[in-house]
Protein backbone atom coordinates (compact mmCIF):
# COMPACT_ATOMS: atom_id res chain seq x y z
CA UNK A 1 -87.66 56.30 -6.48
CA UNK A 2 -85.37 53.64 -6.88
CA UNK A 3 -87.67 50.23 -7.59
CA UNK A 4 -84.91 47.92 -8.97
CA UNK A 5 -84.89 45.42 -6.13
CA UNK A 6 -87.63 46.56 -3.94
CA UNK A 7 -90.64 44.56 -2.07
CA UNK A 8 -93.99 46.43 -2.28
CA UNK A 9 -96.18 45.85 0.63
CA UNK A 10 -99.90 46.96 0.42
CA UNK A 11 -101.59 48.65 4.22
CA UNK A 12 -103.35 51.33 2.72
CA UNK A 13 -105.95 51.71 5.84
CA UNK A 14 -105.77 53.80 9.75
CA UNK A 15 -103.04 54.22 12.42
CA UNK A 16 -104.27 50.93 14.35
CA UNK A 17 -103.95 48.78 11.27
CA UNK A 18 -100.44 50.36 10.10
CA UNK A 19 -99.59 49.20 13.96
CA UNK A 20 -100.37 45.79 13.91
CA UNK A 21 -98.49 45.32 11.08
CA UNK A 22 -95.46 46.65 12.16
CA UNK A 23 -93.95 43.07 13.34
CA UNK A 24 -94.75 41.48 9.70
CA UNK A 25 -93.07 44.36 8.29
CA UNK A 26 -90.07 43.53 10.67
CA UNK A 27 -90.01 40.11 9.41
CA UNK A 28 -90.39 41.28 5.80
CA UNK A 29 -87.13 43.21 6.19
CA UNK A 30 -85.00 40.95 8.40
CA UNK A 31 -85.75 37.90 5.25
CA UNK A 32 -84.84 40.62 2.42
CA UNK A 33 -82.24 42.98 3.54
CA UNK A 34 -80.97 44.30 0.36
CA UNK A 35 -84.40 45.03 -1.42
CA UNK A 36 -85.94 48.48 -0.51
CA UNK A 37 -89.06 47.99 1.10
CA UNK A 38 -91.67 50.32 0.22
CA UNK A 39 -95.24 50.66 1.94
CA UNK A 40 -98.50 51.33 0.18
CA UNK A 41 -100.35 53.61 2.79
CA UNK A 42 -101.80 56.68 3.15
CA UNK A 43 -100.13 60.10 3.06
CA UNK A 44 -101.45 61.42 6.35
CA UNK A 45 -99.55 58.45 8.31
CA UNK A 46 -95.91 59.90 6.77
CA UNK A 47 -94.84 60.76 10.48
CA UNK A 48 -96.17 57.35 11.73
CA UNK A 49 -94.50 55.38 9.39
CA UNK A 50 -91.18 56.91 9.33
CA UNK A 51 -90.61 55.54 12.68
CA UNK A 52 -90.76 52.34 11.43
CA UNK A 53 -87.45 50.44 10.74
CA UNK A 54 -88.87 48.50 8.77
CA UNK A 55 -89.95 50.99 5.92
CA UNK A 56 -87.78 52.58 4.03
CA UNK A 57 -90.10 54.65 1.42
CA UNK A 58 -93.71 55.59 1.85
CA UNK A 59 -95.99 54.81 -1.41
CA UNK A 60 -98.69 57.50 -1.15
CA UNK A 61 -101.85 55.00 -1.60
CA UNK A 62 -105.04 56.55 -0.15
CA UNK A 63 -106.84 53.46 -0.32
CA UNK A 64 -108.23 50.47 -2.91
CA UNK A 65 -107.66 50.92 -6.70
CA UNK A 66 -105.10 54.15 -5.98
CA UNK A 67 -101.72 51.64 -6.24
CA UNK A 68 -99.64 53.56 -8.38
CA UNK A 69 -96.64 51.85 -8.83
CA UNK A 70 -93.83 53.73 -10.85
CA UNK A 71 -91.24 51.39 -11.66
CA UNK A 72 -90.14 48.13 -12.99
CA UNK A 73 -92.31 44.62 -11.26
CA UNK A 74 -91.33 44.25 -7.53
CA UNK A 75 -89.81 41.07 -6.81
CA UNK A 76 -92.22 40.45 -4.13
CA UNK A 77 -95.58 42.12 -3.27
CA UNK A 78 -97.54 41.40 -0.50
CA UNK A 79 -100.80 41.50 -0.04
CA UNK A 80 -101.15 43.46 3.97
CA UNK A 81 -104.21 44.94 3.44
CA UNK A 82 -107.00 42.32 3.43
CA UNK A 83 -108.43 39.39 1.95
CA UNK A 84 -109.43 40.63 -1.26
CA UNK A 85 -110.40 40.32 -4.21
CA UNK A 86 -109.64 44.64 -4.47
CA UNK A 87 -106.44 44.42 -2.84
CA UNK A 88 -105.16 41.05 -5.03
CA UNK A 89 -106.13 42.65 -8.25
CA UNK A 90 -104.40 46.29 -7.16
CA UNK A 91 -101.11 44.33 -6.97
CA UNK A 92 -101.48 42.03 -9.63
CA UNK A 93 -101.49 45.18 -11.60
CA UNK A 94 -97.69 46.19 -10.65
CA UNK A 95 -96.82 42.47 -12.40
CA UNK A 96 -94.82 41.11 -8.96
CA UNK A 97 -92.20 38.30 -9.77
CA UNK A 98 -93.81 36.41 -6.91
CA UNK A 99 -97.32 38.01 -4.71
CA UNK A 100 -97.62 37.00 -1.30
CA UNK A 101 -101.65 37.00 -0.20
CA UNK A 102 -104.47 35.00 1.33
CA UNK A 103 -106.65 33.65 -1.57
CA UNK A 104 -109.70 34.23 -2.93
CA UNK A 105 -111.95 32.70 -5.06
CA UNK A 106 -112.24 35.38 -7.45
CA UNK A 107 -108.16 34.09 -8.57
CA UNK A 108 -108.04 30.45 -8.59
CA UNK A 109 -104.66 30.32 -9.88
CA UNK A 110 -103.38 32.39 -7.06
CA UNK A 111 -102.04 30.14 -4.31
CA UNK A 112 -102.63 31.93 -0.72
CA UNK A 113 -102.76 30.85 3.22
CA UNK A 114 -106.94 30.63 3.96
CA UNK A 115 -108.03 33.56 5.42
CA UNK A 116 -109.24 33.03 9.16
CA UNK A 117 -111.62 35.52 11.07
CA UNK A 118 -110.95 34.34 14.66
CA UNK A 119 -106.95 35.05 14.69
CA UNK A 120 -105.86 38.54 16.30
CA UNK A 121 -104.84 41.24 13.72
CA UNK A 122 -101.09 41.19 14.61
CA UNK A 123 -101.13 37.15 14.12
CA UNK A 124 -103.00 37.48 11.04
CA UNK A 125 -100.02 38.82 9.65
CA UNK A 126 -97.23 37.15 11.17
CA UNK A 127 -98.99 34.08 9.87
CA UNK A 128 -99.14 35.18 6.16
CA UNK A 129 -95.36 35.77 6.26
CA UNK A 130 -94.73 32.68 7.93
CA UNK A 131 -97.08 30.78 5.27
CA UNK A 132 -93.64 32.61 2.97
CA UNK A 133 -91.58 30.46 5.57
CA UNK A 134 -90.01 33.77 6.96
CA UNK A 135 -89.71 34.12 10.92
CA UNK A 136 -91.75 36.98 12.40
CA UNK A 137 -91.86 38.23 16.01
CA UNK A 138 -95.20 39.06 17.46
CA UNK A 139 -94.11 40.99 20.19
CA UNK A 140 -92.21 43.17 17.91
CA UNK A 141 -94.78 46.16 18.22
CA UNK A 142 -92.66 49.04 20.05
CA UNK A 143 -91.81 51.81 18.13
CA UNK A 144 -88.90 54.79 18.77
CA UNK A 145 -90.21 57.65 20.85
CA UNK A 146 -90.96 60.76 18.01
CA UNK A 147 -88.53 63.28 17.46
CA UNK A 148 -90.52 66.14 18.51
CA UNK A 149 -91.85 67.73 21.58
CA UNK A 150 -94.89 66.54 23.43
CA UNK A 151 -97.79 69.22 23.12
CA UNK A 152 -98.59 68.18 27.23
CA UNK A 153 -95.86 65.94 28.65
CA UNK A 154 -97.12 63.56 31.55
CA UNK A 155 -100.48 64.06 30.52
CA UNK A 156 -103.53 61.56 31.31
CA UNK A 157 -104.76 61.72 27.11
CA UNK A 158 -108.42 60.76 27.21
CA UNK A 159 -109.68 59.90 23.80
CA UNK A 160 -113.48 59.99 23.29
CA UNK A 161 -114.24 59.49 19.50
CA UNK A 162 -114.02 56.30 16.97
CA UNK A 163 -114.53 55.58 13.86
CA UNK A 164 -118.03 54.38 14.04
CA UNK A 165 -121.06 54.67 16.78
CA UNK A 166 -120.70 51.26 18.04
CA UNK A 167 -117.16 52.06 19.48
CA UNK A 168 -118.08 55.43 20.90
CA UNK A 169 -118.49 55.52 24.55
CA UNK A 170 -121.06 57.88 26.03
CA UNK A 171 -119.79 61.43 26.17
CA UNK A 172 -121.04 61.76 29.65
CA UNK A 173 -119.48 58.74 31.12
CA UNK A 174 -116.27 60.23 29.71
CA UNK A 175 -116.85 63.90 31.14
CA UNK A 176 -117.01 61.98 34.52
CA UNK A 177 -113.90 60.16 34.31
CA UNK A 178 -112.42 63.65 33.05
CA UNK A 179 -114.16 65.73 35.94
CA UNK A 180 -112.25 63.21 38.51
CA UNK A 181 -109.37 62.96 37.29
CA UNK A 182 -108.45 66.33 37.29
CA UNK A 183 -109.81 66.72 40.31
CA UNK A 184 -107.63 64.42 41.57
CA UNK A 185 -105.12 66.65 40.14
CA UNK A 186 -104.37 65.03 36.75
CA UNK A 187 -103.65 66.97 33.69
CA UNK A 188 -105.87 65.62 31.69
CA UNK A 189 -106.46 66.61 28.04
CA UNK A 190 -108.85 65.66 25.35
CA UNK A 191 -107.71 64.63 21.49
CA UNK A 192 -109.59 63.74 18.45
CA UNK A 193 -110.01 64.22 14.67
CA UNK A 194 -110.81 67.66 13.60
CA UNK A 195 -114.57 65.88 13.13
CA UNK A 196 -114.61 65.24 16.78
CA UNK A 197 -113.49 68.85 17.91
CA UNK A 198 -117.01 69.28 19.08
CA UNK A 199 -117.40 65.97 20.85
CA UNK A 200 -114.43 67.01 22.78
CA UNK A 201 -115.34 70.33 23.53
CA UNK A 202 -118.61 69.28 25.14
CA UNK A 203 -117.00 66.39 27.37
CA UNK A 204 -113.90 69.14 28.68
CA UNK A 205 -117.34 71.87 29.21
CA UNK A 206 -120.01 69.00 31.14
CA UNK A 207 -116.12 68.42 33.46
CA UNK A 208 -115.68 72.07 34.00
CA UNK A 209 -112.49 72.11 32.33
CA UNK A 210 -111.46 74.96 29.75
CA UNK A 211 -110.77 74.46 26.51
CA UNK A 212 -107.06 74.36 26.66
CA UNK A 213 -107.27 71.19 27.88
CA UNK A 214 -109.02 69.94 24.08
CA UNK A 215 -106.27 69.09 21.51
CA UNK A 216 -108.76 67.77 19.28
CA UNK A 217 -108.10 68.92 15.85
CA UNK A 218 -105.47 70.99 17.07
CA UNK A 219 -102.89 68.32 16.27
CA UNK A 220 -101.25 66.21 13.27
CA UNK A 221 -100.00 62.54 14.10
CA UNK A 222 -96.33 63.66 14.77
CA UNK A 223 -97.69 65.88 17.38
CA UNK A 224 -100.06 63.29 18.91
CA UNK A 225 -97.84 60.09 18.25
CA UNK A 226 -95.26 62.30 20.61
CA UNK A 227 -98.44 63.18 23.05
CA UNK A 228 -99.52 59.59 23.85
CA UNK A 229 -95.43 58.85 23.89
CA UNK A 230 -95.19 61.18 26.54
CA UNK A 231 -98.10 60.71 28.17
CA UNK A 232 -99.07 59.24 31.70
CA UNK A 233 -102.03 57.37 30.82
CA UNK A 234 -104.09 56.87 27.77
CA UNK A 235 -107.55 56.30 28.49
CA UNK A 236 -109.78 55.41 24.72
CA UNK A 237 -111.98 53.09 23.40
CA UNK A 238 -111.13 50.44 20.39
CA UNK A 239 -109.00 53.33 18.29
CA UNK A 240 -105.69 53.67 16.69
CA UNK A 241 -104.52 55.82 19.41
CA UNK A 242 -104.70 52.88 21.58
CA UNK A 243 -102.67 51.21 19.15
CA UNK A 244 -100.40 54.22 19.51
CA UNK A 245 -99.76 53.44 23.90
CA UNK A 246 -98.99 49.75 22.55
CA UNK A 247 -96.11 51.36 20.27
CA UNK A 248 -95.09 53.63 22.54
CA UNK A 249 -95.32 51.21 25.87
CA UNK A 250 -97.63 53.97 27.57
CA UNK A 251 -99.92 53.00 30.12
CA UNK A 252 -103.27 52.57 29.12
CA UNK A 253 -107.15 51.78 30.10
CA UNK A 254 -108.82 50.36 26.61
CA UNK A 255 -112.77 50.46 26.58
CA UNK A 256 -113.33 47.67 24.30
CA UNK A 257 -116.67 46.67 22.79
CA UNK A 258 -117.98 45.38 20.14
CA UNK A 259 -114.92 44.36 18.92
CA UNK A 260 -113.07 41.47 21.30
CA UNK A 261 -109.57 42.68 22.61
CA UNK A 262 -108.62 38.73 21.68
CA UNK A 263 -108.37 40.45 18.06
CA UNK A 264 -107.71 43.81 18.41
CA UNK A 265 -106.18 44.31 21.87
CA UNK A 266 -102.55 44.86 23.27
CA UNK A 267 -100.57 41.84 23.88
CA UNK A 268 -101.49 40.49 27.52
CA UNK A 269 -98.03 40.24 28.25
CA UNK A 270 -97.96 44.40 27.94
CA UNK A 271 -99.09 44.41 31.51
CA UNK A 272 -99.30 48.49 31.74
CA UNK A 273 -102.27 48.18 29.52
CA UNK A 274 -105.86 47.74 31.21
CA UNK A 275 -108.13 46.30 28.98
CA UNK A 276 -112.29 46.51 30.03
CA UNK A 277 -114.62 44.60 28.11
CA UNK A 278 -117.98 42.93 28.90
CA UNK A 279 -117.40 40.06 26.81
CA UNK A 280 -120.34 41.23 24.07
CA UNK A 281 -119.47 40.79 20.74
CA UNK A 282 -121.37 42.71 18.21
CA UNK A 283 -121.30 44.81 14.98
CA UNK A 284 -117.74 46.70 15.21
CA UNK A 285 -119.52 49.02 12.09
CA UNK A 286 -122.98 49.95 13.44
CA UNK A 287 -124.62 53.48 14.14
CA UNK A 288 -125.47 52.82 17.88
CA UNK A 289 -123.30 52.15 21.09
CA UNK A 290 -122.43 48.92 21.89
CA UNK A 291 -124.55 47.33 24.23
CA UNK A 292 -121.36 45.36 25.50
CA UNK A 293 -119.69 49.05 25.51
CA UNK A 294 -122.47 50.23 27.95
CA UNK A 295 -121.36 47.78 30.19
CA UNK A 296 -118.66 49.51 31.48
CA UNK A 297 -119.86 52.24 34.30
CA UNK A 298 -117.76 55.12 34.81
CA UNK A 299 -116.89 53.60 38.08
CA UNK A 300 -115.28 50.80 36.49
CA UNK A 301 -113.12 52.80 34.39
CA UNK A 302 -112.20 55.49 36.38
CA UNK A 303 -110.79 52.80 39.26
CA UNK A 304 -108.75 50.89 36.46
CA UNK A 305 -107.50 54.89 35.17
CA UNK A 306 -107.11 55.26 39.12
CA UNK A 307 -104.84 51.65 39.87
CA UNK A 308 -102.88 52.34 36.05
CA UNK A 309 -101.65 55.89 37.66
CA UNK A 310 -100.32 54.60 40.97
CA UNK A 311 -98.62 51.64 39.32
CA UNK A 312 -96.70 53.74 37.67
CA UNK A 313 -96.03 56.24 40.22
CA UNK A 314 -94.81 52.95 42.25
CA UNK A 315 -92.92 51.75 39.28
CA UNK A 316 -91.21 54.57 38.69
């Protein structure tokens, strides 16, 4: 890998975070345009990231204290994946001409922008690079449709799992949304991890639907980045693959809870996007359902799915 001139930018985390990054890494390569830009992420978001202008070599870095950088110092590194003190410290250790971070206590002599918890995600890092004095766009968040096929063009993708319990919607609630929709005549299909083949399975079985209609775990992220690309609605809670109908400009109905969309949600001007949320906030990480979450009736969201489908059956 060629590393004479390059910047190094650490995002070793999930789809939704490589997302809202996308527009810092835009910035990143509009102020250096002769340095190769290479991202520290995971392995499994190749596809994802490839689609990215920005990028121009993926760093396989599963996570925190797995940087392995091969070459000479970067010119610049920059710090995308957190506050630290794990993330400083990982590219400290590539010995950057200059590092571009928040600070943290734990390295005084590192200067840094403050770290602030009540900014959204994609300003968080729009505002580090502009703390560099660069320009960054915040509404640069579309990405290229994928190269390959959709595994169920113009399908209404309903996606039932998240990373942790507090996200999750009730699997019920979800089967009932299903159930109508394809009643209604909808091809509706059901994705997920591997780990949430089961989850799926169950939802497609309580709507009467077979199990055709479950791509969970049948799927890598080319095939479902060019699923939700192709897709007539997304319907999903607080997940990456909502992050995925933002990059893709595919309508969308986003079940948010505990986590406010103010810091994780699509950009309000993205007006094909639905967001529901009963204006709880709580513990994004915990091992129950929101109570905010359980808000939202099946009612609710099946009449936003509902309105999101004939707007763009009027829209064209």
């Amino acid at each position: 890998m060629a590393v004479s001139s390059a910047v190094l930018v650490l995002r070793a985390l999930g789809i939704g975070d490589l997302l809202t990054a996308v527009p810092a890494l835009r910035a990143l390569r509009a102020a250096y345009p002769d340095d190769r830009l290479v991202l520290a992420a995971p392995e499994g978001l190749r596809d994802l990231v490839e689609l990215i202008d920005a990028v121009d070599e993926l760093l396989p870095t599963p996570g925190l204290g797995e940087l392995a950088w091969p070459g000479p110092p970067p010119r610049l590194a920059v710090n995308l994946h957190g506050s630290g003190p794990e993330s400083i410290h990982d590219l400290l250790a590539t010995d950057p001409a200059e590092l571009l971070t928040h600070r943290h206590p734990d390295f005084p002599d590192v200067p840094g922008l403050a770290w602030r918890d009540d900014v959204h995600e994609v300003d968080r890092w729009c505002r580090l690079v502009e703390y560099a004095h660069l320009e960054a766009d915040r509404s640069a968040l579309r990405l290229p449709v994928p190269p390959g096929p959709s595994p169920a063009p113009d399908a209404v993708v309903v996606h039932p799992g998240a990373a942790f319990p507090s996200r999750r919607w009730p699997p019920e609630r979800f089967a009932g949304v299903v159930a109508a929709l394809a009643a209604a005549g909808h091809h509706v299909v059901l994705t997920g991890s591997p780990g949430e083949r089961e989850l799926a399975l169950s939802i497609a079985d309580r709507a009467g639907l077979g199990e055709d209609t479950v791509l969970a775990g049948r799927t890598g992220l080319a095939e479902l980045a060019a699923l939700v690309a192709g897709a007539a609605l997304v319907v999903c809670g607080d997940t990456g693959v909502g992050h995925l109908a933002t990059a893709f400009g595919t309508p969308s109905v986003l079940l948010f809870g505990p986590t406010p969309p103010r810091l994780w949600g699509p950009p309000p001007s993205a007006r094909q996007h639905v967001v529901l949320w009963a204006g709880n906030v709580g513990d994004p990480h915990g091992q129950e359902p929101d109570g905010g979450l359980l808000l939202l009736g099946e009612e609710r969201v099946l009449a936003a799915a509902r309105s999101a489908l004939e707007a763009r059956v009027a829209h064209g």
